[in-house]
C-alpha atoms as a PDB file:
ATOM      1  CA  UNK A   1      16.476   8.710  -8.151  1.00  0.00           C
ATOM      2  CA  UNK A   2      17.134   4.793  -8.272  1.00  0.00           C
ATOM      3  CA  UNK A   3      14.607   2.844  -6.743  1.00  0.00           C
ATOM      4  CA  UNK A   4      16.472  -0.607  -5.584  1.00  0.00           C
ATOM      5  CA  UNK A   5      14.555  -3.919  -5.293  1.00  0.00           C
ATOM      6  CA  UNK A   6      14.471  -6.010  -2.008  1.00  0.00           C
ATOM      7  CA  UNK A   7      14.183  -9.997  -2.994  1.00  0.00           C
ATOM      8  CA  UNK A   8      12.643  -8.993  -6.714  1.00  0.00           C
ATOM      9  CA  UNK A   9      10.393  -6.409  -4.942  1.00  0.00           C
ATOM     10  CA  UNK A  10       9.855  -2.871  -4.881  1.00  0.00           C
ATOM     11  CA  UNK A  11       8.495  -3.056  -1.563  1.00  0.00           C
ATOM     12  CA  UNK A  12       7.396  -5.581   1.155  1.00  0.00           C
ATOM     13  CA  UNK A  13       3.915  -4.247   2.139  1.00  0.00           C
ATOM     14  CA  UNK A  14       2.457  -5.462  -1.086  1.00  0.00           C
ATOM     15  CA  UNK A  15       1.024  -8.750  -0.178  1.00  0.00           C
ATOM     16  CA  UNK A  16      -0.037  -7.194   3.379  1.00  0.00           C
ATOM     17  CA  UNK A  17      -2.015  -4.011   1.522  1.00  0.00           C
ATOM     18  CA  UNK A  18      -3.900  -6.390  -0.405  1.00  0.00           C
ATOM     19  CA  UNK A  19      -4.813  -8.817   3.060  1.00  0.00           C
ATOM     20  CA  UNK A  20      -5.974  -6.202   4.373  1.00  0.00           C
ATOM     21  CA  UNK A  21      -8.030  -4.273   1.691  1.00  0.00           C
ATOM     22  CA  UNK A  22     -10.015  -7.624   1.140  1.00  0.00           C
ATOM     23  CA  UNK A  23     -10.550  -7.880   4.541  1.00  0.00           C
ATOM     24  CA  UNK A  24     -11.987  -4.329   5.004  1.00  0.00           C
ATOM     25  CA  UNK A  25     -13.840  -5.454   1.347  1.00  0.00           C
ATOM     26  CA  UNK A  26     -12.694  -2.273  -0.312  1.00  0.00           C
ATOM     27  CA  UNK A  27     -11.563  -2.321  -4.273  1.00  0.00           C
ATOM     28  CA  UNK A  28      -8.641  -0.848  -5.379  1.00  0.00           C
ATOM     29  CA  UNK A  29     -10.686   1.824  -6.942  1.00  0.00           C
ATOM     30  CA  UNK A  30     -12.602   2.678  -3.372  1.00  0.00           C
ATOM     31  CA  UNK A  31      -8.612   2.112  -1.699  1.00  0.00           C
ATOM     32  CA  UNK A  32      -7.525   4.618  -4.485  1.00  0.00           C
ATOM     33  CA  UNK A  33      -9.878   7.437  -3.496  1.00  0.00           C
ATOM     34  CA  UNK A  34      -9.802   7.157   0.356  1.00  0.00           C
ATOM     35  CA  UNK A  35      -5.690   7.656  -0.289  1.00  0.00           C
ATOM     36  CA  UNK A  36      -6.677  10.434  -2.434  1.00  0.00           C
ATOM     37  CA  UNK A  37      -9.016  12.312   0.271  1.00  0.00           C
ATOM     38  CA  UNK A  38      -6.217  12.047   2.662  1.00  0.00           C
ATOM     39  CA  UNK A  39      -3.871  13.819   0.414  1.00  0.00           C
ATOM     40  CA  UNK A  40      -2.082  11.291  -0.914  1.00  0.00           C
ATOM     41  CA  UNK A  41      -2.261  11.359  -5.207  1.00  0.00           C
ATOM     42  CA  UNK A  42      -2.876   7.647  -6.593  1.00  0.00           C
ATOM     43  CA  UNK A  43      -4.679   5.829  -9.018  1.00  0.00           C
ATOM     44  CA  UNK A  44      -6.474   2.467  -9.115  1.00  0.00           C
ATOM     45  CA  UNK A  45      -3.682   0.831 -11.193  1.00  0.00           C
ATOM     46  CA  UNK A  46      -1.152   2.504  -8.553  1.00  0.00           C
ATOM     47  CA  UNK A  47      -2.941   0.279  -5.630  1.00  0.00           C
ATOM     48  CA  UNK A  48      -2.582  -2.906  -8.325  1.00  0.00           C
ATOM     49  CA  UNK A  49       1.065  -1.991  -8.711  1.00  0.00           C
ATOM     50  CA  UNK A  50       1.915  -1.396  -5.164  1.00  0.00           C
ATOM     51  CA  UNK A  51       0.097  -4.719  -4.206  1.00  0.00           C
ATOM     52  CA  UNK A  52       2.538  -7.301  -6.767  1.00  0.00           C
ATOM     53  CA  UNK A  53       5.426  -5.264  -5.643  1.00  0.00           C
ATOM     54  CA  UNK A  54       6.354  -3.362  -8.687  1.00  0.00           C
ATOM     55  CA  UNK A  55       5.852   0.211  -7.333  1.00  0.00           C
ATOM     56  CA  UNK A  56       8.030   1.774  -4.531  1.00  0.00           C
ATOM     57  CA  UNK A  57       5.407   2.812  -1.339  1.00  0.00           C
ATOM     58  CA  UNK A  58       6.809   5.914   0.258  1.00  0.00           C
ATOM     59  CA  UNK A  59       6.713   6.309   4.501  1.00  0.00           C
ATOM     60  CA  UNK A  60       4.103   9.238   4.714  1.00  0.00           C
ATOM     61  CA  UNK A  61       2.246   6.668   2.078  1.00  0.00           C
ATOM     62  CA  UNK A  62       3.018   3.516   4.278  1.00  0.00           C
ATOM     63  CA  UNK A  63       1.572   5.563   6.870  1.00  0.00           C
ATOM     64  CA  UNK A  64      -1.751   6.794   5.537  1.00  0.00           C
ATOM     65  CA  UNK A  65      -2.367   3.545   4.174  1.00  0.00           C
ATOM     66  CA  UNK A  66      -1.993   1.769   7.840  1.00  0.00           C
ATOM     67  CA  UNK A  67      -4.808   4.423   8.468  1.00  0.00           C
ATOM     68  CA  UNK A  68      -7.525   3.332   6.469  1.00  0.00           C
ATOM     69  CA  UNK A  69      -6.678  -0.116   6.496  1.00  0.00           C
ATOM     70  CA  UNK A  70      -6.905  -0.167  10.281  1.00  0.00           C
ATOM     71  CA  UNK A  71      -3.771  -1.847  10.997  1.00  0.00           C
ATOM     72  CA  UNK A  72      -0.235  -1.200  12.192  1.00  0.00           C
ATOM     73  CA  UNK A  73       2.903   0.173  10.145  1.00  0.00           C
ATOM     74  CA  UNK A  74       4.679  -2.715  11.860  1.00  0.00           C
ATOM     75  CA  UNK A  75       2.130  -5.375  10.827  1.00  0.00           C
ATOM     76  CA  UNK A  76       2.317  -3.656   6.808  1.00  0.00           C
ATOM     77  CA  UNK A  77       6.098  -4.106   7.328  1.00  0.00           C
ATOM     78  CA  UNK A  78       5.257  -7.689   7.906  1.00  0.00           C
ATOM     79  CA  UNK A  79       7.158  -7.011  11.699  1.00  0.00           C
ATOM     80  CA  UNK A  80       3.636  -8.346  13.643  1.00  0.00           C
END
């Protein structure tokens, strides 16, 4: 499968994911394992990747991560 890039990115939620996981003061080790109780299989290094925008974030991922991060989809998405 080719994974595109959007402005040099491999997604747009990066800079929002990490916002919010210093907000809720969670590591990407303790962000890691929460996504991994809910089903979803990731690895500290993923989080790190996923946050400078060099790994693609799938929608059922997108979704479990507005989940434990308490906020919206649409405010990930950088749409609120």
């Amino acid at each position: 499968m080719k994974i595109y890039d959007y402005q040099g990115r491999k997604n747009i939620c990066g800079e929002r994911v990490h916002e919010a996981r210093c907000k809720n003061r969670l590591s990407q080790a303790d962000l890691a394992a929460r996504l991994q109780i809910k089903g979803i299989t990731i690895e500290r290094d993923s989080v790190s990747r996923i946050e400078i925008g060099t790994r693609f974030v799938a929608d059922y991922e997108l979704m479990v991560l507005s989940e434990i991060l308490g906020v919206s989809v649409a405010w990930l998405l950088g749409k609120e």
